[in-house]
Protein backbone atom coordinates (compact mmCIF):
# COMPACT_ATOMS: atom_id res chain seq x y z
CA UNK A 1 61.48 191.89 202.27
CA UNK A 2 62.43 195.49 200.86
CA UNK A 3 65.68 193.72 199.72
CA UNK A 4 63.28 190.85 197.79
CA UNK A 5 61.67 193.49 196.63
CA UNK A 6 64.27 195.42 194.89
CA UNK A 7 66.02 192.67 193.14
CA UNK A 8 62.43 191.86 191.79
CA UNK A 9 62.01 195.32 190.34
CA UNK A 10 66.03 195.47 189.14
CA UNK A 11 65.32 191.84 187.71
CA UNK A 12 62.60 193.19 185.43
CA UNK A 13 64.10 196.29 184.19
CA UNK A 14 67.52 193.86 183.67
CA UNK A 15 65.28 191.82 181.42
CA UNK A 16 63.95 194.83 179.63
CA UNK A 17 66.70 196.54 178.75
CA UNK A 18 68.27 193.63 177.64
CA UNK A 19 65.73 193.15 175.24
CA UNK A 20 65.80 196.67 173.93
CA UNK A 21 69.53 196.63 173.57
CA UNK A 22 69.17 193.02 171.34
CA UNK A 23 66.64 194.81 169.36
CA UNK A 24 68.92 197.93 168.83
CA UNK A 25 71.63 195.58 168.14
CA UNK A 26 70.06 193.99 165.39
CA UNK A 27 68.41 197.37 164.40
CA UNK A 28 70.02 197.07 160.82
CA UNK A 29 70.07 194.09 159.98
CA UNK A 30 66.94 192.55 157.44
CA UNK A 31 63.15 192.05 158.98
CA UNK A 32 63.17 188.51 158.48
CA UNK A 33 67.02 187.55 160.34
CA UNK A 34 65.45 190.22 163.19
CA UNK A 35 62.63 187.31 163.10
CA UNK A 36 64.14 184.63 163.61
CA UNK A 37 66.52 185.98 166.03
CA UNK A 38 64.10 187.40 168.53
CA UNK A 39 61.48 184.30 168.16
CA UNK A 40 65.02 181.90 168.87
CA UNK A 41 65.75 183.35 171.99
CA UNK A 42 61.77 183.37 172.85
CA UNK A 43 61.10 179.52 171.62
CA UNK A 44 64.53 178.66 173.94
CA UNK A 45 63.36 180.24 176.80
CA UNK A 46 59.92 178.47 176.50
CA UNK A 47 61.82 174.95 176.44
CA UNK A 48 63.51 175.28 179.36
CA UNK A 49 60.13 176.91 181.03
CA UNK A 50 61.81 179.99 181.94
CA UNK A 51 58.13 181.46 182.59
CA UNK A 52 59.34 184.79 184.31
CA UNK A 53 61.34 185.83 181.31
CA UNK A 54 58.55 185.79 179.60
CA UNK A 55 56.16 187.18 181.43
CA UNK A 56 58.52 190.56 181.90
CA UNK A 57 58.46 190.34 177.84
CA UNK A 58 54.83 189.95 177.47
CA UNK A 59 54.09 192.85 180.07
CA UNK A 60 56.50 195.10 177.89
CA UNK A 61 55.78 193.46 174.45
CA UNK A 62 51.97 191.91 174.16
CA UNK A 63 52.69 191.45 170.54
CA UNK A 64 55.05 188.69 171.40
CA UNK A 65 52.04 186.45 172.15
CA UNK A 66 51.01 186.69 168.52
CA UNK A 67 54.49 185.98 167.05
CA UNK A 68 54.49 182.58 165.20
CA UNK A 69 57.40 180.71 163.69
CA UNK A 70 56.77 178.35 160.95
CA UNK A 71 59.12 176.12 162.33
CA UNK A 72 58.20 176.26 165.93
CA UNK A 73 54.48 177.56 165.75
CA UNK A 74 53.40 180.38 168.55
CA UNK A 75 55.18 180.00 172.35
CA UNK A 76 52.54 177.80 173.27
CA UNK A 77 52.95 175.36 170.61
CA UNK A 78 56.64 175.22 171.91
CA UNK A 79 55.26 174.99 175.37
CA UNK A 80 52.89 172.29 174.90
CA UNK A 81 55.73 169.71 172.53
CA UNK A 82 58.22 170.51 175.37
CA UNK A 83 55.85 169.88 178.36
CA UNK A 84 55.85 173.13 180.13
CA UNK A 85 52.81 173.43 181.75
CA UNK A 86 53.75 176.77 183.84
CA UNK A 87 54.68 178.49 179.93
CA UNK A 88 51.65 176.91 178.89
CA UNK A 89 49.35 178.21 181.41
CA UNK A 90 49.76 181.69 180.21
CA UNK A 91 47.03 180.99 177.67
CA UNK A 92 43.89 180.95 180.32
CA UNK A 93 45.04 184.08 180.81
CA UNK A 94 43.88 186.14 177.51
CA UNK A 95 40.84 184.85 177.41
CA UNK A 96 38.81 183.76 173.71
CA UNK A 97 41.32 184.78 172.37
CA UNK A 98 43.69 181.35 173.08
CA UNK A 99 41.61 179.59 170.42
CA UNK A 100 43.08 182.01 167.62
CA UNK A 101 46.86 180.78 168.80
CA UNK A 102 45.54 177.08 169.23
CA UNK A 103 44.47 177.06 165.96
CA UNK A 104 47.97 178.00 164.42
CA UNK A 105 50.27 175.30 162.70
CA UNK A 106 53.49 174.13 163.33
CA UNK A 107 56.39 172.57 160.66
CA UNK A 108 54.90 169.80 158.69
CA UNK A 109 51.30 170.83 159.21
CA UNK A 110 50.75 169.88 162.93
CA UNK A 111 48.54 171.64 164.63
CA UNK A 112 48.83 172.19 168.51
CA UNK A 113 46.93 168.73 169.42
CA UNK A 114 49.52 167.22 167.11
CA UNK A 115 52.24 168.18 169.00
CA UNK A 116 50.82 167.09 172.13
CA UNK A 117 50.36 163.70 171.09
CA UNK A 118 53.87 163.67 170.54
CA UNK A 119 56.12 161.65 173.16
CA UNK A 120 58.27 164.49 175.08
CA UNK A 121 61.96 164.14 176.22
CA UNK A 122 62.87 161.44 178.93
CA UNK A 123 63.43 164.45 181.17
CA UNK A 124 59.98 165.95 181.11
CA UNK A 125 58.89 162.00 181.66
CA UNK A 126 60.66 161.31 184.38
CA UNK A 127 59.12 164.91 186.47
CA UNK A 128 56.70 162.35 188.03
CA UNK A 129 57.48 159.07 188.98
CA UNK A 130 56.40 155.63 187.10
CA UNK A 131 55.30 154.93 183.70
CA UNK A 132 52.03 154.40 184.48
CA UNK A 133 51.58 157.95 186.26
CA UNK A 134 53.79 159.51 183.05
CA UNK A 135 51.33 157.22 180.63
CA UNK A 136 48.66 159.49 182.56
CA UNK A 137 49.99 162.54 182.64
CA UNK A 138 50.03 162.33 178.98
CA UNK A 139 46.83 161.57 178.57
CA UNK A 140 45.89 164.77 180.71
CA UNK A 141 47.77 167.30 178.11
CA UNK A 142 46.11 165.15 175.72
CA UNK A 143 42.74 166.04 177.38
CA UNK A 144 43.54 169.44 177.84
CA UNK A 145 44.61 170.44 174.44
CA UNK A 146 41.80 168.65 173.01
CA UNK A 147 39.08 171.00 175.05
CA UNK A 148 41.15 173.99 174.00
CA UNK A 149 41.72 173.35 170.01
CA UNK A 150 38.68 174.55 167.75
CA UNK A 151 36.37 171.40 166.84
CA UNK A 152 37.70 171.10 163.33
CA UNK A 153 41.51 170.48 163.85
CA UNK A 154 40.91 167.17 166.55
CA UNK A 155 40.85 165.10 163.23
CA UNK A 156 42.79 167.72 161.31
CA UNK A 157 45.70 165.51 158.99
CA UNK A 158 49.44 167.03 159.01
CA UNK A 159 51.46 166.98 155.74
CA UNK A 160 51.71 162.95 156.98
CA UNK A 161 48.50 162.35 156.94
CA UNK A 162 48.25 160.77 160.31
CA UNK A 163 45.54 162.91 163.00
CA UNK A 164 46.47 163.45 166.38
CA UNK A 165 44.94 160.38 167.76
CA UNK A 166 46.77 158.46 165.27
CA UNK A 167 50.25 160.00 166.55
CA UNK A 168 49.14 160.09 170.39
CA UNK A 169 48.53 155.92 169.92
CA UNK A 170 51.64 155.58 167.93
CA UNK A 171 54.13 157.17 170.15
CA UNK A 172 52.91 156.45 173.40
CA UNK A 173 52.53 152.82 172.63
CA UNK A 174 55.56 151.39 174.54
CA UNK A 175 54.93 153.85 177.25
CA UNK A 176 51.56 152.32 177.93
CA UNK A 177 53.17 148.95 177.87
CA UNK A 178 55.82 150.39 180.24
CA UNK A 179 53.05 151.41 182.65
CA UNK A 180 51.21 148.42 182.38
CA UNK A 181 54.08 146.37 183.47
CA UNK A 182 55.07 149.44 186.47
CA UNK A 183 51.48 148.83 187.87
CA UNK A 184 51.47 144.89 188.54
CA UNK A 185 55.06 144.88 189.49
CA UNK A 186 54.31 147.57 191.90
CA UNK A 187 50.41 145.86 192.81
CA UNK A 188 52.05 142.52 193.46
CA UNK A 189 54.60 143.66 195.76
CA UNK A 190 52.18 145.27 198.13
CA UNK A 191 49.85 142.28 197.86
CA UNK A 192 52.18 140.03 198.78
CA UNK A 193 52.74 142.55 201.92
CA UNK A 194 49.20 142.72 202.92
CA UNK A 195 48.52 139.09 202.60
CA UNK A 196 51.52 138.73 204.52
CA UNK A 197 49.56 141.33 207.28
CA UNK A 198 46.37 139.63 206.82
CA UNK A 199 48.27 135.84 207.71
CA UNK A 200 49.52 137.39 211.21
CA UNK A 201 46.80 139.10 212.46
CA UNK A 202 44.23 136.93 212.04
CA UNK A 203 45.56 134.08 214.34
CA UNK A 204 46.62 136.63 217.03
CA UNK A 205 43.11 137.80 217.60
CA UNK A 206 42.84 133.80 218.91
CA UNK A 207 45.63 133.70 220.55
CA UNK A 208 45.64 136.59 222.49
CA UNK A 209 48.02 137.57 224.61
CA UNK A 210 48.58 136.38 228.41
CA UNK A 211 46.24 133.62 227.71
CA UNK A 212 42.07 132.70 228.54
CA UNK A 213 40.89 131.31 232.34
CA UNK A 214 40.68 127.51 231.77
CA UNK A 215 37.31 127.37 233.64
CA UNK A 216 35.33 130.33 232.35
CA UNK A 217 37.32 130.69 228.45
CA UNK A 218 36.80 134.75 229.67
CA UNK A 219 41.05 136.50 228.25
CA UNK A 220 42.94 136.83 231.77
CA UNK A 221 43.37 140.89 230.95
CA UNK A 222 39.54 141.47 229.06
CA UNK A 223 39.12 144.53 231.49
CA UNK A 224 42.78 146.17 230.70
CA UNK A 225 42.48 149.17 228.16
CA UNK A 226 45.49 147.79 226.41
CA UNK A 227 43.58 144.65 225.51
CA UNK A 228 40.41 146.48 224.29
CA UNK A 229 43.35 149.02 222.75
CA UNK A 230 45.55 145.50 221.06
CA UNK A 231 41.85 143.78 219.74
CA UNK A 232 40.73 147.10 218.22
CA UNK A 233 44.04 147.76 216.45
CA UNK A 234 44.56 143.81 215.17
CA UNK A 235 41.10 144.08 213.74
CA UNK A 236 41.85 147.34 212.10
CA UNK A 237 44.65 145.70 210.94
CA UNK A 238 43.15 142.89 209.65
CA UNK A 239 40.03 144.78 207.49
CA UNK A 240 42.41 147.24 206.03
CA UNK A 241 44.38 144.51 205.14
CA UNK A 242 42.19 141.99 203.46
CA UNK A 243 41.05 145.41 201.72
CA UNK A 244 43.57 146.33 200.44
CA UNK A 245 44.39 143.10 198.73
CA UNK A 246 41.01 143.48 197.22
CA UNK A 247 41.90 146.54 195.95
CA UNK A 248 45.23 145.73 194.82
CA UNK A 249 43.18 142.25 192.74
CA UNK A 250 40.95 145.19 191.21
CA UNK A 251 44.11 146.39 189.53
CA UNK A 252 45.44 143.04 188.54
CA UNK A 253 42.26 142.60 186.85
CA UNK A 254 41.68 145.60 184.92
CA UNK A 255 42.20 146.08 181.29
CA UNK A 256 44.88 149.04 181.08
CA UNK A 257 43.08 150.91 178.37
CA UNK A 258 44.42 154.97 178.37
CA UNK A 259 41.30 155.66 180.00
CA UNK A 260 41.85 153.56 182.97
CA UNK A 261 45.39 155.67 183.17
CA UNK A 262 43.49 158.23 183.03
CA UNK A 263 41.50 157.52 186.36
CA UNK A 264 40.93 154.04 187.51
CA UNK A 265 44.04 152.96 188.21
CA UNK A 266 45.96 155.87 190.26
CA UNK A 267 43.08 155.96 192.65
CA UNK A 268 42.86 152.42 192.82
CA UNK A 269 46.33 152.41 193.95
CA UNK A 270 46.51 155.53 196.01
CA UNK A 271 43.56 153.67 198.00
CA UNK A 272 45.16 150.22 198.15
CA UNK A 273 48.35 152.62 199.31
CA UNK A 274 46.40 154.41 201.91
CA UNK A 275 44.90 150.91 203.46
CA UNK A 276 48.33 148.90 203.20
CA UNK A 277 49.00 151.89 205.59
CA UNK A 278 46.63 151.65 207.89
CA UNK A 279 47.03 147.88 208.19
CA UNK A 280 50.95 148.53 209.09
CA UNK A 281 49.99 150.77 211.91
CA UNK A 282 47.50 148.54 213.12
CA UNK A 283 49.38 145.62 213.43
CA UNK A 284 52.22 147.42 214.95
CA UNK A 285 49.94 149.01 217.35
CA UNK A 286 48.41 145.68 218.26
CA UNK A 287 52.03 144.92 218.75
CA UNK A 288 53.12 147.03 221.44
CA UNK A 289 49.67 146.88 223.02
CA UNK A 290 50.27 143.04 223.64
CA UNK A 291 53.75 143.70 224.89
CA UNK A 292 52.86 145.92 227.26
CA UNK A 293 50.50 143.27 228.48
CA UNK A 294 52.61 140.75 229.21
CA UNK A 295 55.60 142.99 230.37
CA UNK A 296 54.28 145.72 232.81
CA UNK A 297 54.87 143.70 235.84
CA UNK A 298 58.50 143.32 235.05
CA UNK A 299 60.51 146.78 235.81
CA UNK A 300 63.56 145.58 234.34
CA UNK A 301 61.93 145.47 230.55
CA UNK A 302 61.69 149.17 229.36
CA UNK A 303 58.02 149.08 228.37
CA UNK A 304 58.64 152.87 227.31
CA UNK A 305 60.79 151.48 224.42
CA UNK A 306 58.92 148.91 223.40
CA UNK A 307 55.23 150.84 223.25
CA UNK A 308 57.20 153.61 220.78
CA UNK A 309 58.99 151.12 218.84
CA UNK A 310 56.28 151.31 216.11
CA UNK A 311 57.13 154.80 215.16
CA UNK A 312 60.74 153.67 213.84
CA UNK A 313 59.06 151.48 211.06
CA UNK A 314 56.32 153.43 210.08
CA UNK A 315 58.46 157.14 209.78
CA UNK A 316 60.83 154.53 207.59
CA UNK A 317 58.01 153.54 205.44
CA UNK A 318 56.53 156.81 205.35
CA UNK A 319 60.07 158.92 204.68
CA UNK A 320 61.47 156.39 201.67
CA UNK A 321 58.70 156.51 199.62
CA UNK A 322 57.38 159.97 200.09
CA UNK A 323 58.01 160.90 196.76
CA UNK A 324 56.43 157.94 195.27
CA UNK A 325 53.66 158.40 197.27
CA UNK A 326 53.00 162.41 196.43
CA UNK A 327 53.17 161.34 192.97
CA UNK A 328 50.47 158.96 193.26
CA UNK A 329 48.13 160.87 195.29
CA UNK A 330 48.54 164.47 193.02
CA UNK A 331 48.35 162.16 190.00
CA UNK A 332 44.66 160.49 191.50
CA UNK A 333 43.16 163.23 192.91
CA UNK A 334 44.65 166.59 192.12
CA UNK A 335 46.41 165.93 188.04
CA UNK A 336 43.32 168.32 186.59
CA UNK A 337 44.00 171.55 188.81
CA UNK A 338 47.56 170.77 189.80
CA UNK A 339 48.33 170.93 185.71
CA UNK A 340 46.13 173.54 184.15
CA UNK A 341 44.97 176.39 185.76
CA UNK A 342 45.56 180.05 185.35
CA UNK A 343 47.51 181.69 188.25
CA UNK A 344 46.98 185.24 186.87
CA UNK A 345 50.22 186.66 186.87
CA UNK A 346 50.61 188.03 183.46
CA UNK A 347 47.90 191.15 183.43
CA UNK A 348 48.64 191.53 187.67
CA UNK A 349 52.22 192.23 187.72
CA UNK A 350 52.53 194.01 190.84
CA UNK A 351 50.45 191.84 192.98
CA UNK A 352 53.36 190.51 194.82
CA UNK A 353 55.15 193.98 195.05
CA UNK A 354 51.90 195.66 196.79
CA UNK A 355 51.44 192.92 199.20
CA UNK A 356 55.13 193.45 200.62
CA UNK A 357 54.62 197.12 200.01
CA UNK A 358 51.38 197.03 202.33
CA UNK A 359 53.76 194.98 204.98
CA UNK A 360 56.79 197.38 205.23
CA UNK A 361 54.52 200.56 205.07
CA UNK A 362 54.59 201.16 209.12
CA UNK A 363 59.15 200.31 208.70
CA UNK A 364 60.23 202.11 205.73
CA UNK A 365 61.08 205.92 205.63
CA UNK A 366 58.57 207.94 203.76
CA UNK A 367 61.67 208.74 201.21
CA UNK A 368 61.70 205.15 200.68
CA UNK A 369 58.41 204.50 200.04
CA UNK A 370 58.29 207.19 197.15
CA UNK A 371 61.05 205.44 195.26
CA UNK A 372 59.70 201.78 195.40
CA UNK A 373 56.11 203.25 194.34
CA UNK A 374 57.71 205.54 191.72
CA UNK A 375 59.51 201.61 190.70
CA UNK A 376 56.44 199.81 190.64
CA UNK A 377 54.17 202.64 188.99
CA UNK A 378 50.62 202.93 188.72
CA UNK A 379 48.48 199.33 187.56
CA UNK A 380 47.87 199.84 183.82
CA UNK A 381 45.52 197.09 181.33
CA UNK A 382 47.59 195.42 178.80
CA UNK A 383 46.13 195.80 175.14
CA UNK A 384 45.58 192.17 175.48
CA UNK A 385 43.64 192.46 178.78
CA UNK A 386 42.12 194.99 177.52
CA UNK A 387 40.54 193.47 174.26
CA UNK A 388 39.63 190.31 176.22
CA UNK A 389 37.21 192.28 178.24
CA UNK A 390 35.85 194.38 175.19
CA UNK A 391 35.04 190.95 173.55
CA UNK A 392 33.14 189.72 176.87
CA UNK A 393 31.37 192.96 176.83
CA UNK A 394 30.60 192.53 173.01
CA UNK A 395 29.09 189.14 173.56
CA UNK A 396 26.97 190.39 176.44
């Protein structure tokens, strides 16, 4: 921890020094070169979402939130074309003030929404996977901007005369189509696995194992547990199953507008998903259950092996398509606060530091403990902090 620690404090005054010495540097050369330079290095930082960089910077130099390039537009503008949702999150964090910086054009006249209607690079795509989920992912910065930009720029023109909506429907066109075509190839694969489920457990619950008595019709092994234990798992099976391929004909059926990306369709699939599941395990279960059945007289069968069997298949299922599967069920139930939310880390710098300073109190030497409080200094309100809460108090 205390070595954690001091990197974290050396890291920052690295950073700052750094930035000091560039500014000395170019001390004598013109205003506008010392522009450009400084804003470069900030706008290539943003792209590759190097977020503690500029946090350190922002802490040191507020007025770097305010710098805009008419090329690139503010950080955020850079943030939001590039997808960088981490960069981008630093606006929640200065308060009624983010709608001055939203407002703010970029080259040729686009505004922030502009930009975000704009398709990014395949590599910011690809960060989740499918087209569908990417088509929605979209549509959430979309969303997002759109609730953040003042009222009169969501039909604002750019020197092109197209609006945002107009460029959002434009370039995301053969993504949607994309997505479209990812969503029944992937729906009629697991359909064709559930009915598959459905067709085997539904005769086994008549045929069940060991047989019926001739004269009474009554299953030979009606009081074992493993019987009650194989008919409550093959019905399981089969609900979840015939389910699912009700939910999976829901998605088949629907009309793939960008607001069923938005919603409808990851959450019909993370639910057809979740019951394709549940109808694997059941049938499995059912499996060994009637195994057992029929075996546990014999000694030389190893009934151990057989009853755990199941757990090879479904930890395979489960393992190689994890990722697919995380994707699905952030994008359908946690996209809005997974995305966009403020984590408050610009005006509470030494959160962090204090927690693991609280921790090693009782181990470090008192010696010690002056230096890394005389590194991480007193907690002091940014100008920017500090004009966000005079404006709340104003509005009072």
């Amino acid at each position: 921890m205390q070595k954690a620690l001091m990197q974290a404090s050396a890291h920052d005054h690295l950073v700052d020094r750094l930035w000091k010495q560039l500014g000395d540097d170019i001390y004598f050369s013109s205003i506008v070169a010392n522009h450009q330079h400084m804003m470069k290095l900030l706008v290539e930082a943003t792209k590759v979402g190097n977020v503690a960089f500029l946090i350190i910077l922002i802490r040191s130099y507020p007025d770097l939130i305010w710098q805009v390039d008419k090329e690139y537009g503010s950080l955020f503008h850079v943030a939001v074309k590039h997808r960088q949702e981490r960069v981008f999150n630093l606006i929640y964090e200065i308060g009624v003030l983010k709608g001055n910086l939203a407002s703010y054009k970029a080259e040729g006249g686009n505004n922030m929404l502009h930009l975000a209607g704009q398709l990014p690079s395949s590599d910011r795509l690809n960060i989740v996977s499918g087209a569908a989920l990417q088509m929605q992912r979209e549509l959430l910065w979309f969303q997002e901007i759109e609730r953040i930009v003042p009222k009169s720029l969501i039909d604002d023109t750019n020197k092109e005369g197209e609006t945002p909506r107009d460029i959002f429907a434009r370039t995301h066109e053969e993504l949607q189509k994309n997505g479209e075509k990812w969503m029944k190839n992937t729906t009629n694969s697991c359909m064709v696995v559930a009915a598959l489920i459905a067709t085997v457990v539904f005769p086994a619950a008549f045929t069940v194992p060991g047989g019926i008595n001739q004269e009474t019709g009554i299953p030979i092994f009606l009081e074992s547990n493993w019987f009650t234990l194989f008919l409550v798992s093959d019905a399981v099976a089969m609900l979840f199953s015939s389910s699912s391929i009700l939910v999976f004909l829901t998605i088949l059926t629907s009309r793939y507008t960008e607001k069923d990306f938005l919603k409808s369709l990851p959450r019909r699939l993370a639910l057809g998903l979740a019951t394709l599941l549940i109808s694997i395990v059941g049938m499995l279960i059912a499996f060994s259950a009637a195994c057992f059945l029929v075996f546990k007289s014999k000694a030389s069968v190893p009934i151990r092996i057989i009853v755990a069997a199941p757990i090879v298949p479904i930890s395979l299922f489960v393992i190689l398509h994890y990722d697919l599967w995380f994707d699905i069920f952030c994008s359908a139930f946690c996209s809005d606060w997974f995305l966009f939310r403020s984590q408050n880390r610009l005006f509470n710098p030494s959160c962090q530091q204090r927690r693991l300073l609280r921790k090693l109190r009782m181990t470090i030497k008192p010696d010690i403990m002056k230096e890394l409080r005389f590194l991480i200094g007193p907690k002091k309100r940014g100008p920017i902090e500090t004009s966000y809460k005079q404006s709340c108090k104003s509005s009072v």
